[in-house]
PDB file of N, CA and C in Angstrom:
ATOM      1  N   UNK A   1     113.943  77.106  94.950  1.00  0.00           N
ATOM      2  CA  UNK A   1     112.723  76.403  95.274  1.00  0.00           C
ATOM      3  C   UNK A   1     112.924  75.521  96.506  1.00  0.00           C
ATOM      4  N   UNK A   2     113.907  74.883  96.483  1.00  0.00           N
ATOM      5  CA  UNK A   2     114.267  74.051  97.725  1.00  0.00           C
ATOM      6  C   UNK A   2     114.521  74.915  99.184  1.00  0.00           C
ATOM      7  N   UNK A   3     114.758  76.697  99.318  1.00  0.00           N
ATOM      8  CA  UNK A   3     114.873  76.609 100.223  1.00  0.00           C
ATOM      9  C   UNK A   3     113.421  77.214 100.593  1.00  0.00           C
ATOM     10  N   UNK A   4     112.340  77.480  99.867  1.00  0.00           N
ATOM     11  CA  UNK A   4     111.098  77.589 100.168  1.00  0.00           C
ATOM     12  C   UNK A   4     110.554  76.353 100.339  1.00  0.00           C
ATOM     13  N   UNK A   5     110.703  75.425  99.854  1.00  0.00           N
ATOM     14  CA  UNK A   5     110.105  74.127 100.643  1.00  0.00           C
ATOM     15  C   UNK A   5     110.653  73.839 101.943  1.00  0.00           C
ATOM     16  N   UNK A   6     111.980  74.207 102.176  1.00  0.00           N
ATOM     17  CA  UNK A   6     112.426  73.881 103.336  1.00  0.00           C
ATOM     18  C   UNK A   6     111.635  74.615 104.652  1.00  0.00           C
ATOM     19  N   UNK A   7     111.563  75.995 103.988  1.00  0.00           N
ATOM     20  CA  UNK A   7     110.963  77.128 105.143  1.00  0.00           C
ATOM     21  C   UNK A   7     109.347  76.581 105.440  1.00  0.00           C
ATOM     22  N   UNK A   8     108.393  75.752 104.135  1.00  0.00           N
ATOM     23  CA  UNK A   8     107.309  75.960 104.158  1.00  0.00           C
ATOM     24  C   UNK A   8     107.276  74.764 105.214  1.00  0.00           C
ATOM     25  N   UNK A   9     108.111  73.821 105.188  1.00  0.00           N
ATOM     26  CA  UNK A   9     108.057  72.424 106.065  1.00  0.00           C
ATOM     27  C   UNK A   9     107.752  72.374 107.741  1.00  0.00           C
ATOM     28  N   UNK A  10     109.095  73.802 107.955  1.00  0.00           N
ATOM     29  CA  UNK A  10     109.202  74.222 109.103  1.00  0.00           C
ATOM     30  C   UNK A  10     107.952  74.895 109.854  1.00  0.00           C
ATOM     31  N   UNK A  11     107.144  75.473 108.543  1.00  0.00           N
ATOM     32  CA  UNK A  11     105.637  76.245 108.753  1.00  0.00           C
ATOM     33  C   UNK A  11     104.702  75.251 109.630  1.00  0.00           C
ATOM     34  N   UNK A  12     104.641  74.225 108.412  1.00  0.00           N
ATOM     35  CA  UNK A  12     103.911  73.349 108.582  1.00  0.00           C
ATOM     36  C   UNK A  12     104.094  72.388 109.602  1.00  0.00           C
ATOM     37  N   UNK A  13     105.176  71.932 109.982  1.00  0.00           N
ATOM     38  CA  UNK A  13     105.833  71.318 110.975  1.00  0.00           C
ATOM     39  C   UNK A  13     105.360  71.598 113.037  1.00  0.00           C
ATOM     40  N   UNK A  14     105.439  72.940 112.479  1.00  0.00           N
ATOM     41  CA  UNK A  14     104.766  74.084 113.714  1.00  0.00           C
ATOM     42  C   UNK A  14     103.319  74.343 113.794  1.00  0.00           C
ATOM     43  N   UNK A  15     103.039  73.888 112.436  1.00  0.00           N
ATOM     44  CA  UNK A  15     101.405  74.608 112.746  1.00  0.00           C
ATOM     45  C   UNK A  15     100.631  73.415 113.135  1.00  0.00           C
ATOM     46  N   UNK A  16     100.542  72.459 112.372  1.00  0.00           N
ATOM     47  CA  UNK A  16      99.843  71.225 112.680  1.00  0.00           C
ATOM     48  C   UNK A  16      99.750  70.535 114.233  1.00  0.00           C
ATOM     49  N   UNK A  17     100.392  70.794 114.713  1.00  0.00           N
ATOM     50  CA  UNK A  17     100.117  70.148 116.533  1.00  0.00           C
ATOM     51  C   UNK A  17      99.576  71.194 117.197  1.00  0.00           C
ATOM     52  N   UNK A  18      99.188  72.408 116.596  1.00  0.00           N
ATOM     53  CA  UNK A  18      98.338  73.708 117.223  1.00  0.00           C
ATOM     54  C   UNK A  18      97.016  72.564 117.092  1.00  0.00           C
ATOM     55  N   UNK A  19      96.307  73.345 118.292  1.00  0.00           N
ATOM     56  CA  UNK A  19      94.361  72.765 118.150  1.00  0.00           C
ATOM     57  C   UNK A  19      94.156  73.487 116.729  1.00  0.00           C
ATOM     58  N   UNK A  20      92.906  72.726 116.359  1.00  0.00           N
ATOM     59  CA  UNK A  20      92.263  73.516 115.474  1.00  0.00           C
ATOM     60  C   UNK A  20      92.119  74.587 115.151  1.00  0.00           C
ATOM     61  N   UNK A  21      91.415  75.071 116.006  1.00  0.00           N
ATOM     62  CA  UNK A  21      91.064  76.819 116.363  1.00  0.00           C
ATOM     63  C   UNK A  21      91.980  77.836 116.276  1.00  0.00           C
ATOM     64  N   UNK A  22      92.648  77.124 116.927  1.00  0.00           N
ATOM     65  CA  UNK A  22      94.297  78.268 116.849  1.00  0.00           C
ATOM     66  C   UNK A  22      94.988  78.104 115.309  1.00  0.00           C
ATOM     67  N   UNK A  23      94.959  76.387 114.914  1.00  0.00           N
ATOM     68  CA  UNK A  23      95.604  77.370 113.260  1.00  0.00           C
ATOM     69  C   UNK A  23      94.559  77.634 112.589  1.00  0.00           C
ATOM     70  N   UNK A  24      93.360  77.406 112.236  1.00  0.00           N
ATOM     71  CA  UNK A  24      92.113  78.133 111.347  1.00  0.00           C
ATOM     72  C   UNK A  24      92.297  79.878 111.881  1.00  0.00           C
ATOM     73  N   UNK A  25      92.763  80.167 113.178  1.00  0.00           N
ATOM     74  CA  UNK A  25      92.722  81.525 113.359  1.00  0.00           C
ATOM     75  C   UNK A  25      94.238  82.297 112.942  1.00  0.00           C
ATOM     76  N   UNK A  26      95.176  81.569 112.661  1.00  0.00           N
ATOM     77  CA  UNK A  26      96.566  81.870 112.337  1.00  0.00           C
ATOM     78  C   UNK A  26      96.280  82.081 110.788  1.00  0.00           C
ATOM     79  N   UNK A  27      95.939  80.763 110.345  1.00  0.00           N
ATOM     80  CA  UNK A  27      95.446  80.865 108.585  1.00  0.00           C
ATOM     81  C   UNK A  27      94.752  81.810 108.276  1.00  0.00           C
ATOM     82  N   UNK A  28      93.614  82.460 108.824  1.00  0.00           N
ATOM     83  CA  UNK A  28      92.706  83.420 108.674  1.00  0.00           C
ATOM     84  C   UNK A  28      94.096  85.018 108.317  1.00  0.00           C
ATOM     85  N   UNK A  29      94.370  85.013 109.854  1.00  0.00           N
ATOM     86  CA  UNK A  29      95.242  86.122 110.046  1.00  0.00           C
ATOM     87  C   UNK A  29      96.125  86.565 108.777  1.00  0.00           C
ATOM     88  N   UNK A  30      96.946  85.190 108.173  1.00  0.00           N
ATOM     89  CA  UNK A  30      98.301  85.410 107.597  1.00  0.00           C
ATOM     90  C   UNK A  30      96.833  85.285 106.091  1.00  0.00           C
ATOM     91  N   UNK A  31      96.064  84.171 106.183  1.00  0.00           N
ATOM     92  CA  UNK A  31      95.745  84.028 104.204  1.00  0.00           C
ATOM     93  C   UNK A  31      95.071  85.241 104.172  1.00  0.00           C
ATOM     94  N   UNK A  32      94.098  85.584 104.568  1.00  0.00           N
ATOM     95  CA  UNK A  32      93.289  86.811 104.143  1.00  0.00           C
ATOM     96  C   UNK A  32      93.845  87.748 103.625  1.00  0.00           C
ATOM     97  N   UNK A  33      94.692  88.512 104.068  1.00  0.00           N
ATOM     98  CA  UNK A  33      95.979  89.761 103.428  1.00  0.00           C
ATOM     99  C   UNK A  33      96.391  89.220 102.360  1.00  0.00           C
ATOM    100  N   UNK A  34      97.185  88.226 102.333  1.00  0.00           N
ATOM    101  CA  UNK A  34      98.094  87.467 101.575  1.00  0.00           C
ATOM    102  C   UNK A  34      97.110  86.971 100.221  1.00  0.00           C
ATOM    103  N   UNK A  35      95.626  86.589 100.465  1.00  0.00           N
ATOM    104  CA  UNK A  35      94.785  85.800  99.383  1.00  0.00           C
ATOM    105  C   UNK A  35      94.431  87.794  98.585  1.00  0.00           C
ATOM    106  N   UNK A  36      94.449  88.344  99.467  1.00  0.00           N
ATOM    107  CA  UNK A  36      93.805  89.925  98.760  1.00  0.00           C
ATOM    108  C   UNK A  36      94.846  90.583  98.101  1.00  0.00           C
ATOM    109  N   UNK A  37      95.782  90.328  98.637  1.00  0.00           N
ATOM    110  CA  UNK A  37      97.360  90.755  97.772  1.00  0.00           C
ATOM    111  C   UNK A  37      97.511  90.091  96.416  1.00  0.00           C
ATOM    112  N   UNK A  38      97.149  88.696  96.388  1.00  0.00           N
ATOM    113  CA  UNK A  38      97.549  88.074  94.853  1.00  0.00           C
ATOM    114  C   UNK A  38      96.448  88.028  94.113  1.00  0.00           C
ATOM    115  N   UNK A  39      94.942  88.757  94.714  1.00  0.00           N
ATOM    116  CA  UNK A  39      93.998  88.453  93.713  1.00  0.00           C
ATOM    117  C   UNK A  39      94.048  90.339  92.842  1.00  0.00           C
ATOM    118  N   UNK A  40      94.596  90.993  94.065  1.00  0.00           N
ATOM    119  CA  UNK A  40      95.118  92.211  93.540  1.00  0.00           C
ATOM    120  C   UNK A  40      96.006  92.194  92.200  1.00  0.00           C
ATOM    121  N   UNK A  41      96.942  91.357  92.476  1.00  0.00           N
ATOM    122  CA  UNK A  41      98.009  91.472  91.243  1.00  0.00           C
ATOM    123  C   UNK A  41      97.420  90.679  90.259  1.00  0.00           C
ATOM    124  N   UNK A  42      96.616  89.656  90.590  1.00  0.00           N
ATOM    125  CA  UNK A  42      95.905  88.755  89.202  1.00  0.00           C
ATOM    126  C   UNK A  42      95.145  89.933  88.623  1.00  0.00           C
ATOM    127  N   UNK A  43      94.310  90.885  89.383  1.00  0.00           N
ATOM    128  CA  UNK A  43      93.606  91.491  88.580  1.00  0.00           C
ATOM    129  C   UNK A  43      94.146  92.384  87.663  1.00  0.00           C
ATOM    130  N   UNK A  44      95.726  92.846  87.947  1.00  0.00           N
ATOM    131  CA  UNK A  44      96.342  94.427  87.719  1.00  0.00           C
ATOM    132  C   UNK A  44      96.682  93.771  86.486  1.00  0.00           C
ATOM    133  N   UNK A  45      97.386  92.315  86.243  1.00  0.00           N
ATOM    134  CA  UNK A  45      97.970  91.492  84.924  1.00  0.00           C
ATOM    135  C   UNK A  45      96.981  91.264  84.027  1.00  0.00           C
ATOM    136  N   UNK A  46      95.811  90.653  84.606  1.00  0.00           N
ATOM    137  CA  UNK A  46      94.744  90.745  83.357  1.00  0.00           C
ATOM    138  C   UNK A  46      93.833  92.440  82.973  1.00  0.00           C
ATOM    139  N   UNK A  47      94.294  93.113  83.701  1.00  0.00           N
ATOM    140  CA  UNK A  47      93.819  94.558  83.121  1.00  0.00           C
ATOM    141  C   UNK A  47      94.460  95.267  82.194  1.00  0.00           C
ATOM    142  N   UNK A  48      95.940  94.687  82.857  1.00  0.00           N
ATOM    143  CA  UNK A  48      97.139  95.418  81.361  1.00  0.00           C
ATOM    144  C   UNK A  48      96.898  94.171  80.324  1.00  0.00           C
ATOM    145  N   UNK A  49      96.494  92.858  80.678  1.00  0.00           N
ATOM    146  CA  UNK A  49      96.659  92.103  79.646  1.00  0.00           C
ATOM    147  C   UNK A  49      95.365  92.685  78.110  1.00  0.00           C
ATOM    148  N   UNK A  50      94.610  93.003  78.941  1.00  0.00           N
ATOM    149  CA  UNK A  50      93.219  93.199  78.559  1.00  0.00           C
ATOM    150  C   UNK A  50      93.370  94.439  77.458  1.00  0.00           C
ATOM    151  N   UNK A  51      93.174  95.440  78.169  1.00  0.00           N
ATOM    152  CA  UNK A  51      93.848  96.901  77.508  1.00  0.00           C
ATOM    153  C   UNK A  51      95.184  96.504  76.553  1.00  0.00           C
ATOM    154  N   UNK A  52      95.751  95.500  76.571  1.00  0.00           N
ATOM    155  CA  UNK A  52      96.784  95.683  75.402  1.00  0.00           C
ATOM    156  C   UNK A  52      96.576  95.057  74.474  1.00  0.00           C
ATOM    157  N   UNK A  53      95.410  93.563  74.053  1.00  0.00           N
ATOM    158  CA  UNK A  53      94.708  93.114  73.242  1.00  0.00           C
ATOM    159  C   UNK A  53      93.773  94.054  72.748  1.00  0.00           C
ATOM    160  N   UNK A  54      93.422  94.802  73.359  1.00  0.00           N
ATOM    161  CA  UNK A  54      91.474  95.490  72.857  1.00  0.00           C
ATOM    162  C   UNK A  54      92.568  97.350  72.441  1.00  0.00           C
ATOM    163  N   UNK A  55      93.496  97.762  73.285  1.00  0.00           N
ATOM    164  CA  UNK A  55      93.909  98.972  73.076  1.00  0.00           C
ATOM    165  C   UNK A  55      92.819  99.726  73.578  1.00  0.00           C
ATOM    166  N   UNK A  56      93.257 100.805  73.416  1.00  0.00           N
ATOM    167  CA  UNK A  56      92.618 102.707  74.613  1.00  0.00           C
ATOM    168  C   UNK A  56      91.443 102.269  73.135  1.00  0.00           C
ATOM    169  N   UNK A  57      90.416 102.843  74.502  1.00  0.00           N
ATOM    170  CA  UNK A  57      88.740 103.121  73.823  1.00  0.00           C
ATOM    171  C   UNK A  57      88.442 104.291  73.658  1.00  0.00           C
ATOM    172  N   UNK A  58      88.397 104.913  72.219  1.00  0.00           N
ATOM    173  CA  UNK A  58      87.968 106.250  72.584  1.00  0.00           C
ATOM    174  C   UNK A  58      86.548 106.389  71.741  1.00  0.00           C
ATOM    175  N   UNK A  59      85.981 106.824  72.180  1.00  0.00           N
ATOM    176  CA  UNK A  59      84.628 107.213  71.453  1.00  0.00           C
ATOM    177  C   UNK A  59      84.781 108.031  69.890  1.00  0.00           C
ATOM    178  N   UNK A  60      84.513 107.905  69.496  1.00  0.00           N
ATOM    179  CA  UNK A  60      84.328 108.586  67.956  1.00  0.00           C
ATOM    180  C   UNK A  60      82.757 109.472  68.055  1.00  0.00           C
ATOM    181  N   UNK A  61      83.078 110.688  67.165  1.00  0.00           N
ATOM    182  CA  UNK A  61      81.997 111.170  66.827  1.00  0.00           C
ATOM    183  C   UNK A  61      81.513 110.790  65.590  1.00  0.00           C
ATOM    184  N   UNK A  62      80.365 110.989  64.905  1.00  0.00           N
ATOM    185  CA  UNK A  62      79.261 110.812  63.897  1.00  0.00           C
ATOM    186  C   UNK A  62      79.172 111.932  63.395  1.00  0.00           C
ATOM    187  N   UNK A  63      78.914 112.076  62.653  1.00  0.00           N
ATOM    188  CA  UNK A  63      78.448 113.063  61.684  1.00  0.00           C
ATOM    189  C   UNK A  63      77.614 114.334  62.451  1.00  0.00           C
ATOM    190  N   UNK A  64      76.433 113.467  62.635  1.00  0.00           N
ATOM    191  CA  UNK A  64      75.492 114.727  63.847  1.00  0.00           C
ATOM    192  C   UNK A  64      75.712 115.086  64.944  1.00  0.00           C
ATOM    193  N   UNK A  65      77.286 114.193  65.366  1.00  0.00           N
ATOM    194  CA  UNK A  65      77.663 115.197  66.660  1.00  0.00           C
ATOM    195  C   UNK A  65      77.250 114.103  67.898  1.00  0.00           C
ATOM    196  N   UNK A  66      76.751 112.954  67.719  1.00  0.00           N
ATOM    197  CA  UNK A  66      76.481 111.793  68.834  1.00  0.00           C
ATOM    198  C   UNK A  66      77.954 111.179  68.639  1.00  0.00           C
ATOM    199  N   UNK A  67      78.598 110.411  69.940  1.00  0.00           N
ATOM    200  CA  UNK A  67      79.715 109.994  69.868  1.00  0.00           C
ATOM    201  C   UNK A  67      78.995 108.083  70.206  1.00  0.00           C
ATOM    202  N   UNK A  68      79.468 107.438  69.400  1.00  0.00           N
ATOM    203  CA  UNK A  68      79.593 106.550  68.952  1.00  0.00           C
ATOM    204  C   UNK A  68      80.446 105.192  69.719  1.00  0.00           C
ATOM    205  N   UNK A  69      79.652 104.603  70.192  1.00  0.00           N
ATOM    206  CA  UNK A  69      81.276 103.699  71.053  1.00  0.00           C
ATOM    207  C   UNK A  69      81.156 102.154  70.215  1.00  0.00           C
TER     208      UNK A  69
END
Protein backbone atom coordinates (compact mmCIF):
# COMPACT_ATOMS: atom_id res chain seq x y z
CA UNK A 1 0.00 0.00 0.00
CA UNK A 2 2.76 2.39 0.77
CA UNK A 3 4.35 2.04 -2.47
CA UNK A 4 1.01 3.01 -4.24
CA UNK A 5 0.68 5.97 -2.17
CA UNK A 6 4.06 6.81 -2.92
CA UNK A 7 3.47 6.48 -6.85
CA UNK A 8 -0.07 8.20 -6.41
CA UNK A 9 1.83 11.36 -4.64
CA UNK A 10 4.22 11.61 -7.47
CA UNK A 11 0.83 11.63 -9.80
CA UNK A 12 -0.51 14.14 -7.99
CA UNK A 13 2.52 16.12 -7.32
CA UNK A 14 2.78 16.51 -11.33
CA UNK A 15 -0.63 17.02 -12.10
CA UNK A 16 -1.73 19.85 -9.93
CA UNK A 17 0.56 22.84 -11.31
CA UNK A 18 -0.90 21.74 -14.91
CA UNK A 19 -3.76 24.66 -15.86
CA UNK A 20 -6.98 23.41 -15.44
CA UNK A 21 -7.81 22.35 -18.80
CA UNK A 22 -4.91 20.31 -19.28
CA UNK A 23 -5.55 18.08 -16.12
CA UNK A 24 -9.58 17.90 -16.55
CA UNK A 25 -8.30 16.70 -20.14
CA UNK A 26 -5.56 14.17 -18.72
CA UNK A 27 -8.35 12.95 -16.06
CA UNK A 28 -10.86 12.54 -18.82
CA UNK A 29 -8.20 10.55 -20.97
CA UNK A 30 -6.78 8.15 -18.13
CA UNK A 31 -10.59 8.03 -15.80
CA UNK A 32 -12.94 7.26 -18.56
CA UNK A 33 -11.24 3.73 -19.62
CA UNK A 34 -10.19 3.14 -16.20
CA UNK A 35 -14.01 4.28 -14.57
CA UNK A 36 -15.50 1.64 -17.61
CA UNK A 37 -13.02 -1.06 -16.66
CA UNK A 38 -14.14 -1.23 -12.86
CA UNK A 39 -17.79 -0.65 -13.47
CA UNK A 40 -17.22 -3.68 -15.90
CA UNK A 41 -15.86 -5.89 -13.18
CA UNK A 42 -18.48 -4.50 -10.51
CA UNK A 43 -20.99 -5.67 -12.86
CA UNK A 44 -19.32 -9.29 -13.81
CA UNK A 45 -19.12 -9.85 -9.48
CA UNK A 46 -22.62 -8.95 -8.90
CA UNK A 47 -23.84 -11.17 -11.91
CA UNK A 48 -21.96 -14.27 -10.60
CA UNK A 49 -22.98 -12.99 -7.21
CA UNK A 50 -26.57 -12.89 -8.36
CA UNK A 51 -26.86 -16.21 -10.37
CA UNK A 52 -25.33 -18.02 -7.39
CA UNK A 53 -28.00 -16.81 -4.75
CA UNK A 54 -31.16 -17.19 -7.23
CA UNK A 55 -29.24 -20.36 -9.32
CA UNK A 56 -29.85 -21.25 -13.42
CA UNK A 57 -33.61 -20.33 -14.35
CA UNK A 58 -35.15 -22.80 -16.21
CA UNK A 59 -38.67 -22.68 -17.21
CA UNK A 60 -40.82 -25.63 -16.28
CA UNK A 61 -43.60 -27.00 -18.23
CA UNK A 62 -47.41 -27.42 -17.00
CA UNK A 63 -49.41 -29.91 -17.63
CA UNK A 64 -50.97 -28.35 -20.99
CA UNK A 65 -47.71 -27.83 -22.40
CA UNK A 66 -47.34 -23.75 -21.43
CA UNK A 67 -43.90 -23.34 -19.77
CA UNK A 68 -44.20 -21.64 -16.65
CA UNK A 69 -41.46 -19.20 -15.25
Amino acid sequence: MAAFLGFWDRIELWLVPLPFALQVLIMLTVGIPLFLLVASGVERVADLLVRGIHGPVVPRSTEDGKEVR
